[in-house]
N, C-alpha and C. Protein backbone atom coordinates (compact mmCIF):
# COMPACT_ATOMS: atom_id res chain seq x y z
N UNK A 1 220.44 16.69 21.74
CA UNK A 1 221.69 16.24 22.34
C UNK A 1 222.65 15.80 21.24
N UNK A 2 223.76 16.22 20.88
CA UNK A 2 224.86 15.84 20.40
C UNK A 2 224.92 14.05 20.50
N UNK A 3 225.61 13.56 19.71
CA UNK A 3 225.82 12.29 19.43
C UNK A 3 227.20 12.33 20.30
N UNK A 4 227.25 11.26 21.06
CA UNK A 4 228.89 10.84 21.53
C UNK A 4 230.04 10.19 20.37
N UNK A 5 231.61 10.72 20.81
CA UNK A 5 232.18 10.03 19.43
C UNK A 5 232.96 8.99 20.41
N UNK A 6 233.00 8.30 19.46
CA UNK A 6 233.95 7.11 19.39
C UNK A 6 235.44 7.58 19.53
N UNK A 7 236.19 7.23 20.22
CA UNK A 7 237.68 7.09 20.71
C UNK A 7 238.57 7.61 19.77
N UNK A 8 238.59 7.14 18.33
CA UNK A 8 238.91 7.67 16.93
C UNK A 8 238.94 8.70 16.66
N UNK A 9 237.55 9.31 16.81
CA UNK A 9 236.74 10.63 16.32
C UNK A 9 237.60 11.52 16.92
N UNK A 10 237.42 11.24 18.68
CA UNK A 10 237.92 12.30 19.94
C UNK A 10 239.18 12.44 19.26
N UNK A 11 240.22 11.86 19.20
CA UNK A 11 241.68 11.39 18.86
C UNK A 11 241.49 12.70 17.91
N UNK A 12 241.34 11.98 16.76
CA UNK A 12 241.32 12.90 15.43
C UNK A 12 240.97 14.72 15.43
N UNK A 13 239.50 14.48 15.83
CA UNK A 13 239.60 16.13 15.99
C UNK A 13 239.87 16.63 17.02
N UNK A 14 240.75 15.89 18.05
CA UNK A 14 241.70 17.10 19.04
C UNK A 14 242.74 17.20 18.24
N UNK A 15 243.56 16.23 17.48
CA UNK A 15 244.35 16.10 17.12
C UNK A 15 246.13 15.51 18.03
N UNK A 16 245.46 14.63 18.27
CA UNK A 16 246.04 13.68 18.95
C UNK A 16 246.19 12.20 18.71
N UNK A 17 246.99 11.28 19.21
CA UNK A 17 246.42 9.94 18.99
C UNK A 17 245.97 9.54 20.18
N UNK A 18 245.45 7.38 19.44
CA UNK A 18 244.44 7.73 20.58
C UNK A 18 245.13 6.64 22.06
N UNK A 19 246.70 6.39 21.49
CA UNK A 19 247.38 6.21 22.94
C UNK A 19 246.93 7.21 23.80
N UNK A 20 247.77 8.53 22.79
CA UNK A 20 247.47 10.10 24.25
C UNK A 20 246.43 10.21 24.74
N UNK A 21 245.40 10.00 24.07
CA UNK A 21 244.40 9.82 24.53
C UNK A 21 243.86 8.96 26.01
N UNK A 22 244.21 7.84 25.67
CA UNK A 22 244.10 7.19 26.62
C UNK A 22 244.89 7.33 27.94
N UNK A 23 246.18 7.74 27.46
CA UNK A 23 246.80 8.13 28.60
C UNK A 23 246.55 8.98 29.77
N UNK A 24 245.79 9.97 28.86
CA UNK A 24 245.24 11.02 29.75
C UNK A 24 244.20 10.89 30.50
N UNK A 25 242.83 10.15 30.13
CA UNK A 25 242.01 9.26 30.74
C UNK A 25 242.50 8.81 32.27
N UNK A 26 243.21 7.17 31.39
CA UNK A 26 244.15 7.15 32.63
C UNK A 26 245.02 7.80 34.03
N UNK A 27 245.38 8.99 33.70
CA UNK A 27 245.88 10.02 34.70
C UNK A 27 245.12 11.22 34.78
N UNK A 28 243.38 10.61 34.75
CA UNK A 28 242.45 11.58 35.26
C UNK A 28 242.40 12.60 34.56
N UNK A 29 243.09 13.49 33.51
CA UNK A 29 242.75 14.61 33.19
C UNK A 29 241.80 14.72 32.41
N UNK A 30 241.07 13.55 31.51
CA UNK A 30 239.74 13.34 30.94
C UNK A 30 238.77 12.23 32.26
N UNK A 31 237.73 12.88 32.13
CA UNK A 31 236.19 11.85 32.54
C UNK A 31 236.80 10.48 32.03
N UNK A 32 236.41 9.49 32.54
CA UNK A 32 236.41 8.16 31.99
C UNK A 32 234.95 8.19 31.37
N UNK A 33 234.42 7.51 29.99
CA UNK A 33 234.13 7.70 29.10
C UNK A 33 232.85 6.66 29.22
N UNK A 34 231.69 7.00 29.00
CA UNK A 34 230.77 5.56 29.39
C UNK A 34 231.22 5.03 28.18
N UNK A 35 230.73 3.35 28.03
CA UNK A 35 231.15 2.78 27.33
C UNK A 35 229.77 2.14 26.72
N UNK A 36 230.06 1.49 25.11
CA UNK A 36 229.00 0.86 24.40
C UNK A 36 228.68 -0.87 25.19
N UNK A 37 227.48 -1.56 25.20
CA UNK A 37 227.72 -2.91 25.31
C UNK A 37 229.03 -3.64 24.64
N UNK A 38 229.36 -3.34 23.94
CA UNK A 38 230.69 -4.05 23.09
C UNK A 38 231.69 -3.12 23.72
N UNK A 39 231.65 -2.37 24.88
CA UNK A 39 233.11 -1.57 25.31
C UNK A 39 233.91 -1.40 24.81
N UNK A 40 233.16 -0.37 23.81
CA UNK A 40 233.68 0.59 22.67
C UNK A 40 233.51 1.83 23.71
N UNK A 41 234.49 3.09 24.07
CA UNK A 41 234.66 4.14 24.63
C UNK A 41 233.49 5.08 24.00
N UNK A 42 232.46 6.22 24.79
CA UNK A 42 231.81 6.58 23.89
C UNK A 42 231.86 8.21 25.15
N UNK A 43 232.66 8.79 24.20
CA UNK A 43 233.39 10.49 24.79
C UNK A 43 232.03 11.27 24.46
N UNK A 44 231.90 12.44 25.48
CA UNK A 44 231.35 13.55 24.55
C UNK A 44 231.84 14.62 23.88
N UNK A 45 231.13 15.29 23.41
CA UNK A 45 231.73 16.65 22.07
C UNK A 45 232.53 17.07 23.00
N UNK A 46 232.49 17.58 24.80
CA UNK A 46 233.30 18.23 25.21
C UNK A 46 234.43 17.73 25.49
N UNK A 47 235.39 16.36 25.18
CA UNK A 47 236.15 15.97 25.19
C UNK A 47 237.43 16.31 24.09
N UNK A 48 237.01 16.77 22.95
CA UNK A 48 237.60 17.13 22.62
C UNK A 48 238.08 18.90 22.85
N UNK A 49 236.90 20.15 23.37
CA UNK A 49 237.70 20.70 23.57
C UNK A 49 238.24 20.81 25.13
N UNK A 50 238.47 19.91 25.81
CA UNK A 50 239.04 18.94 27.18
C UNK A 50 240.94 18.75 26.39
N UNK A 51 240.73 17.90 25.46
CA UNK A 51 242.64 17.64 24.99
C UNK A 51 243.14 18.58 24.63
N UNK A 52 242.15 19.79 24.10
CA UNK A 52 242.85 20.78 23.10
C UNK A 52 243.40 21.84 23.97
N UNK A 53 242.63 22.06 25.05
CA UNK A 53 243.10 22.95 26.35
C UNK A 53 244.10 21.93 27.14
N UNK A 54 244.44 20.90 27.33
CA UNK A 54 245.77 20.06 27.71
C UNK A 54 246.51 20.35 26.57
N UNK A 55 246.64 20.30 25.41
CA UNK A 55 247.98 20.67 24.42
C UNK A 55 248.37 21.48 24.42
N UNK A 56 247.03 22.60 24.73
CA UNK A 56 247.74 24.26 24.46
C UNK A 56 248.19 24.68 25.95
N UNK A 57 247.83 23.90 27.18
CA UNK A 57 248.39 24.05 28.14
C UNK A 57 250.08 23.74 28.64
N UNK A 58 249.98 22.23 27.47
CA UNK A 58 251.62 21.82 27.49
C UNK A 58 252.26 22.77 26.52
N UNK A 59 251.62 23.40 25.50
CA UNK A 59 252.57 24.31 25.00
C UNK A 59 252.79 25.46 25.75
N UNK A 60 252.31 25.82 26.25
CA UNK A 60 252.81 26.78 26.98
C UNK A 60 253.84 26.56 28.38
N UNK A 61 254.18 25.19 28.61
CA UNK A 61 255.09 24.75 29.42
C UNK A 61 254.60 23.87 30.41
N UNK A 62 253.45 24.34 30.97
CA UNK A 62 253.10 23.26 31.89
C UNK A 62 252.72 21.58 31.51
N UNK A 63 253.50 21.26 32.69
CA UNK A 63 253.39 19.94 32.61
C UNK A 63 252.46 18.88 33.26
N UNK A 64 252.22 17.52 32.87
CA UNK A 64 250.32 17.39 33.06
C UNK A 64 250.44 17.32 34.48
N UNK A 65 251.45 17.10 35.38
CA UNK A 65 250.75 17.63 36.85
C UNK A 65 250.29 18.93 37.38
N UNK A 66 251.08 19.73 36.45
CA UNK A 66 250.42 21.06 36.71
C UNK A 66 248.59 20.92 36.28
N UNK A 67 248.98 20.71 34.99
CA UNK A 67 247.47 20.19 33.99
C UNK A 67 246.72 19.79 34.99
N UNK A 68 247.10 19.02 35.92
CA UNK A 68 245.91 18.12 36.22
C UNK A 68 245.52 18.97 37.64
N UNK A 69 246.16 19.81 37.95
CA UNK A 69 246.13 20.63 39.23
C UNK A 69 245.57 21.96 38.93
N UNK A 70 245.56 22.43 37.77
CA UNK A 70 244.44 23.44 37.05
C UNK A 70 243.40 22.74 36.80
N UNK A 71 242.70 21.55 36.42
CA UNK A 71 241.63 21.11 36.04
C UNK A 71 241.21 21.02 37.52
N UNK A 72 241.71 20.45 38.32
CA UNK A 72 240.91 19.99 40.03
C UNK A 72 240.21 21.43 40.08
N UNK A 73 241.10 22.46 40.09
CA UNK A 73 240.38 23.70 40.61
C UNK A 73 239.41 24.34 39.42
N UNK A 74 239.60 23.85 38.04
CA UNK A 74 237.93 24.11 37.53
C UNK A 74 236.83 23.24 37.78
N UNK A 75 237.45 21.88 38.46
CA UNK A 75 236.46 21.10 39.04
C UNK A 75 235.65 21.68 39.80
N UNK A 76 236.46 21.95 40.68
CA UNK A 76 236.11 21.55 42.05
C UNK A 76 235.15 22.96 42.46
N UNK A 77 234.98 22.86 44.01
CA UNK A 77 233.60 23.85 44.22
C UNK A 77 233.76 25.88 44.14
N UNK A 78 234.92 26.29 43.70
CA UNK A 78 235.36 27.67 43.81
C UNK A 78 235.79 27.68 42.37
N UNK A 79 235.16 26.69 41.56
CA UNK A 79 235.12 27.16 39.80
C UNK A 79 235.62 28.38 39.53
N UNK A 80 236.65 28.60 38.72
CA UNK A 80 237.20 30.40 38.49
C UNK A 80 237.88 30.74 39.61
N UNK A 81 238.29 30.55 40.65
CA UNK A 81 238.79 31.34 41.37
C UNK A 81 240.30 31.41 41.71
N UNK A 82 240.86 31.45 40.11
CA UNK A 82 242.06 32.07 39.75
C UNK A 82 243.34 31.16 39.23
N UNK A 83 243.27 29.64 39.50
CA UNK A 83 243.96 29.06 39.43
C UNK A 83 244.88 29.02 38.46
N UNK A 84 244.37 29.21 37.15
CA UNK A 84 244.92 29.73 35.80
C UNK A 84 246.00 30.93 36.32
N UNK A 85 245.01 32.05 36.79
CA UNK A 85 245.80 33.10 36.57
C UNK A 85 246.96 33.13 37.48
N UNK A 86 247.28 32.65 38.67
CA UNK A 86 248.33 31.91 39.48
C UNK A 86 248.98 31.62 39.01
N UNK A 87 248.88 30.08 38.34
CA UNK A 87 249.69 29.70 38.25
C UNK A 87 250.87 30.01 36.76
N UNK A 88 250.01 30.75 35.54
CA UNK A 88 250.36 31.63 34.68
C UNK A 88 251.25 32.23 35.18
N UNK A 89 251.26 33.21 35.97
CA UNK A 89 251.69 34.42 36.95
C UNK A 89 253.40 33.08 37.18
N UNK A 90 253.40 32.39 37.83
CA UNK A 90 254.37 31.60 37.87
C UNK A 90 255.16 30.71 36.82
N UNK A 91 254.57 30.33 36.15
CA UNK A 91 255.34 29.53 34.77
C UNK A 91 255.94 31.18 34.22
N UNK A 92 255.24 32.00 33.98
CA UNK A 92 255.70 33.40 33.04
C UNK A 92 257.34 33.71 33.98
N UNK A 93 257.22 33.97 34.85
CA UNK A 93 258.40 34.20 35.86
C UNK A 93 259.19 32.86 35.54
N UNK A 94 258.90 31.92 35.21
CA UNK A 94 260.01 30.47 35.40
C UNK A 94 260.36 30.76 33.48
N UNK A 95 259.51 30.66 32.59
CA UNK A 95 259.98 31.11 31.58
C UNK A 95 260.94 32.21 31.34
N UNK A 96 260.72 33.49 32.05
CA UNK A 96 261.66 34.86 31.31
C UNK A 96 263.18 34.13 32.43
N UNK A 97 262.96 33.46 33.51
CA UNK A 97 264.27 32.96 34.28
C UNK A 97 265.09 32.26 32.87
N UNK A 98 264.40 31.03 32.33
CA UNK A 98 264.80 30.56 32.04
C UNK A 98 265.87 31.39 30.32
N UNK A 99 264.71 32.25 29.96
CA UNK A 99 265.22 32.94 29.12
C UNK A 99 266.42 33.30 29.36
N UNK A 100 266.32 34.46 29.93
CA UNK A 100 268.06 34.72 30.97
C UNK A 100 269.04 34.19 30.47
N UNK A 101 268.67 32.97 31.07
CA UNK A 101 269.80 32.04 31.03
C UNK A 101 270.26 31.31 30.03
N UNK A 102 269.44 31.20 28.90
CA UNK A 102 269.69 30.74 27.87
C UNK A 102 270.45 32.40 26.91
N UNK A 103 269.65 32.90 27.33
CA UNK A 103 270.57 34.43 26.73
C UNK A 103 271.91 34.82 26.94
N UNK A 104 272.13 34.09 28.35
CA UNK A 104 273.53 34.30 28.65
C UNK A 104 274.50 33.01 28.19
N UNK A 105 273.86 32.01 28.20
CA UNK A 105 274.58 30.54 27.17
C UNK A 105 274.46 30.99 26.03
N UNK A 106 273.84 31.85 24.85
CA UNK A 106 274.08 32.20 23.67
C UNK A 106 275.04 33.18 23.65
N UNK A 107 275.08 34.27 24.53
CA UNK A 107 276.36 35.25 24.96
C UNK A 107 277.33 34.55 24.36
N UNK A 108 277.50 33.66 25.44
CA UNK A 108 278.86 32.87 25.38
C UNK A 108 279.55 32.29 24.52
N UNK A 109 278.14 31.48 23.81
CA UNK A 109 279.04 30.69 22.51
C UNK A 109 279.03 31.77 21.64
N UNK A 110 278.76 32.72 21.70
CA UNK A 110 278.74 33.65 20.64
C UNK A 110 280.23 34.28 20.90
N UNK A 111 280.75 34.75 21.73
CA UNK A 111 282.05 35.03 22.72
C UNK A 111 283.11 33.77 21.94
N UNK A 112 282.73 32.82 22.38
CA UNK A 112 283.52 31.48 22.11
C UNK A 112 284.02 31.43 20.56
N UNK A 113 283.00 31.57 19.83
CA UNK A 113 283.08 30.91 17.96
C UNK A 113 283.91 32.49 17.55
N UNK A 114 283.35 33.69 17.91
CA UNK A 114 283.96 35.19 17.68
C UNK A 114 285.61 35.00 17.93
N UNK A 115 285.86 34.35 19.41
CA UNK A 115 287.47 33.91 19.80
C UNK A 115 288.31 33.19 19.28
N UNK A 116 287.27 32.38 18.29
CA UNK A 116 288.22 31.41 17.88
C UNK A 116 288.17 30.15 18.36
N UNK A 117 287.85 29.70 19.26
CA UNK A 117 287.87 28.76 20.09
C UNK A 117 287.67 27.25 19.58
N UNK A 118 288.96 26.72 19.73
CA UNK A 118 288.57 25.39 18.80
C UNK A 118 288.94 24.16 19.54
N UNK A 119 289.86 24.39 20.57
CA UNK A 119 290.41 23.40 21.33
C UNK A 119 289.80 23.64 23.33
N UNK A 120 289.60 23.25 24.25
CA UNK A 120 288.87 23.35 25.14
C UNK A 120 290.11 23.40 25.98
N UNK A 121 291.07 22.14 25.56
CA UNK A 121 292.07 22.65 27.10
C UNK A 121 292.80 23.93 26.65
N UNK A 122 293.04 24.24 25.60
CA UNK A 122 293.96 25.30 24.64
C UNK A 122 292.86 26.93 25.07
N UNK A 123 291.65 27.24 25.03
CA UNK A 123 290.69 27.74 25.27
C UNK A 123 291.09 28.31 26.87
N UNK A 124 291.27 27.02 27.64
CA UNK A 124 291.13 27.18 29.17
C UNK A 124 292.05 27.84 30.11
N UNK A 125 293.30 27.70 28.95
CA UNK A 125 294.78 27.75 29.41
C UNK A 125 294.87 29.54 28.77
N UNK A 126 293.72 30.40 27.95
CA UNK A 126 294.05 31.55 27.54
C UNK A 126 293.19 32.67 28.41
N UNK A 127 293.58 34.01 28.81
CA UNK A 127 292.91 34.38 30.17
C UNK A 127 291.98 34.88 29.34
N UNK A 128 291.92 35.46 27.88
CA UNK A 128 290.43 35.89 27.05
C UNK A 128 289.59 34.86 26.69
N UNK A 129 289.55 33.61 27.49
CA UNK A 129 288.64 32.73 27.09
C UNK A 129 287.14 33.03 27.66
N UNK A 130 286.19 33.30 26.67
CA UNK A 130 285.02 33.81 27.25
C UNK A 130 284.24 32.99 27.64
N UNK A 131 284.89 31.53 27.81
CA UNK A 131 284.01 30.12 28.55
C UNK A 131 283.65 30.15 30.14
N UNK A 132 283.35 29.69 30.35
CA UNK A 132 283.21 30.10 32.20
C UNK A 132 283.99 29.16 32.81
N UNK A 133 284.93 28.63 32.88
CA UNK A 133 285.96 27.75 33.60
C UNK A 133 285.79 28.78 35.17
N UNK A 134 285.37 27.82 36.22
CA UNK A 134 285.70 27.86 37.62
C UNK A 134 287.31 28.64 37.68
N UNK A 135 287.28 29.34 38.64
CA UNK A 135 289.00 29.91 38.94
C UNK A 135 289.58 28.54 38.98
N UNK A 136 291.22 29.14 39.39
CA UNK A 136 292.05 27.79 39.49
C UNK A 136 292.33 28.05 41.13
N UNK A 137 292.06 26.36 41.80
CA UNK A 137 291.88 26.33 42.87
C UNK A 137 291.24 26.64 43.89
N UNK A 138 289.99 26.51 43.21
CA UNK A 138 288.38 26.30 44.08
C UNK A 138 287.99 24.88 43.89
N UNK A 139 287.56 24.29 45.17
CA UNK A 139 287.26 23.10 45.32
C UNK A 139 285.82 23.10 44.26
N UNK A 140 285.46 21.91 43.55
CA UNK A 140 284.62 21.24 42.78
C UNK A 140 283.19 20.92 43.87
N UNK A 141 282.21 21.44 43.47
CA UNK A 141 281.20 21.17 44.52
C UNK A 141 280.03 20.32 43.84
């Protein structure tokens, strides 16, 4: 049997600290940890790769309620049965959205700095302004 690490250890080789650590504990996405007589935290080896699949999960966008809503379903009694690939399938679609849209806000300032554009009411008042100003005289919603 592997030796349990100490709170430190876990921290360190996920590469985390060991607030985050704890935090995550706290909001369930780690086991709570048996503890030494002196309630010193005492994790096992699989805890660390437990944070390292939460970091690489937040890098990829999801956020720890998602996190913690992919772990229930490797919990829980239908182990594997797709939850990852779901919800993947959905962040990927909310990512290329978001792309889009940031592609079309780089358009723009790219449009904008190319125009010249140095003054905003001066900009607003020219009909080649490639800013997106609302028409004139549409109500503000």
């Amino acid at each position: 049997m592997t030796a349990a690490l100490r709170t430190g250890q876990v921290a360190g080789a996920a590469g985390v600290n060991v607030q985050t650590l704890r935090y995550y504990e706290r909001r369930g996405l780690l086991a709570r940890p048996e503890r030494t007589l002196g309630g010193h935290r005492l994790y096992p080896p699989e805890a660390v790769t437990a944070l390292r699949s939460i970091k690489a999960a937040q890098r990829l966008g999801f956020t720890l309620d998602d996190i913690a809503a992919l772990l229930a379903v490797g919990r829980g009694p239908r182990r594997g049965s797709g939850g990852l690939h779901a919800r993947a399938v959905e962040k990927l679609a909310e990512v290329e959205g978001r792309i889009a849209d940031l592609t079309v806000i780089s358009d723009t300032l790219r449009a904008a700095i190319d125009a010249g554009c140095d003054d905003l009411d001066i900009c607003a008042a020219i009909d080649a302004c490639p800013l997106p100003f609302a028409p004139t005289g549409t109500a503000a919603g």
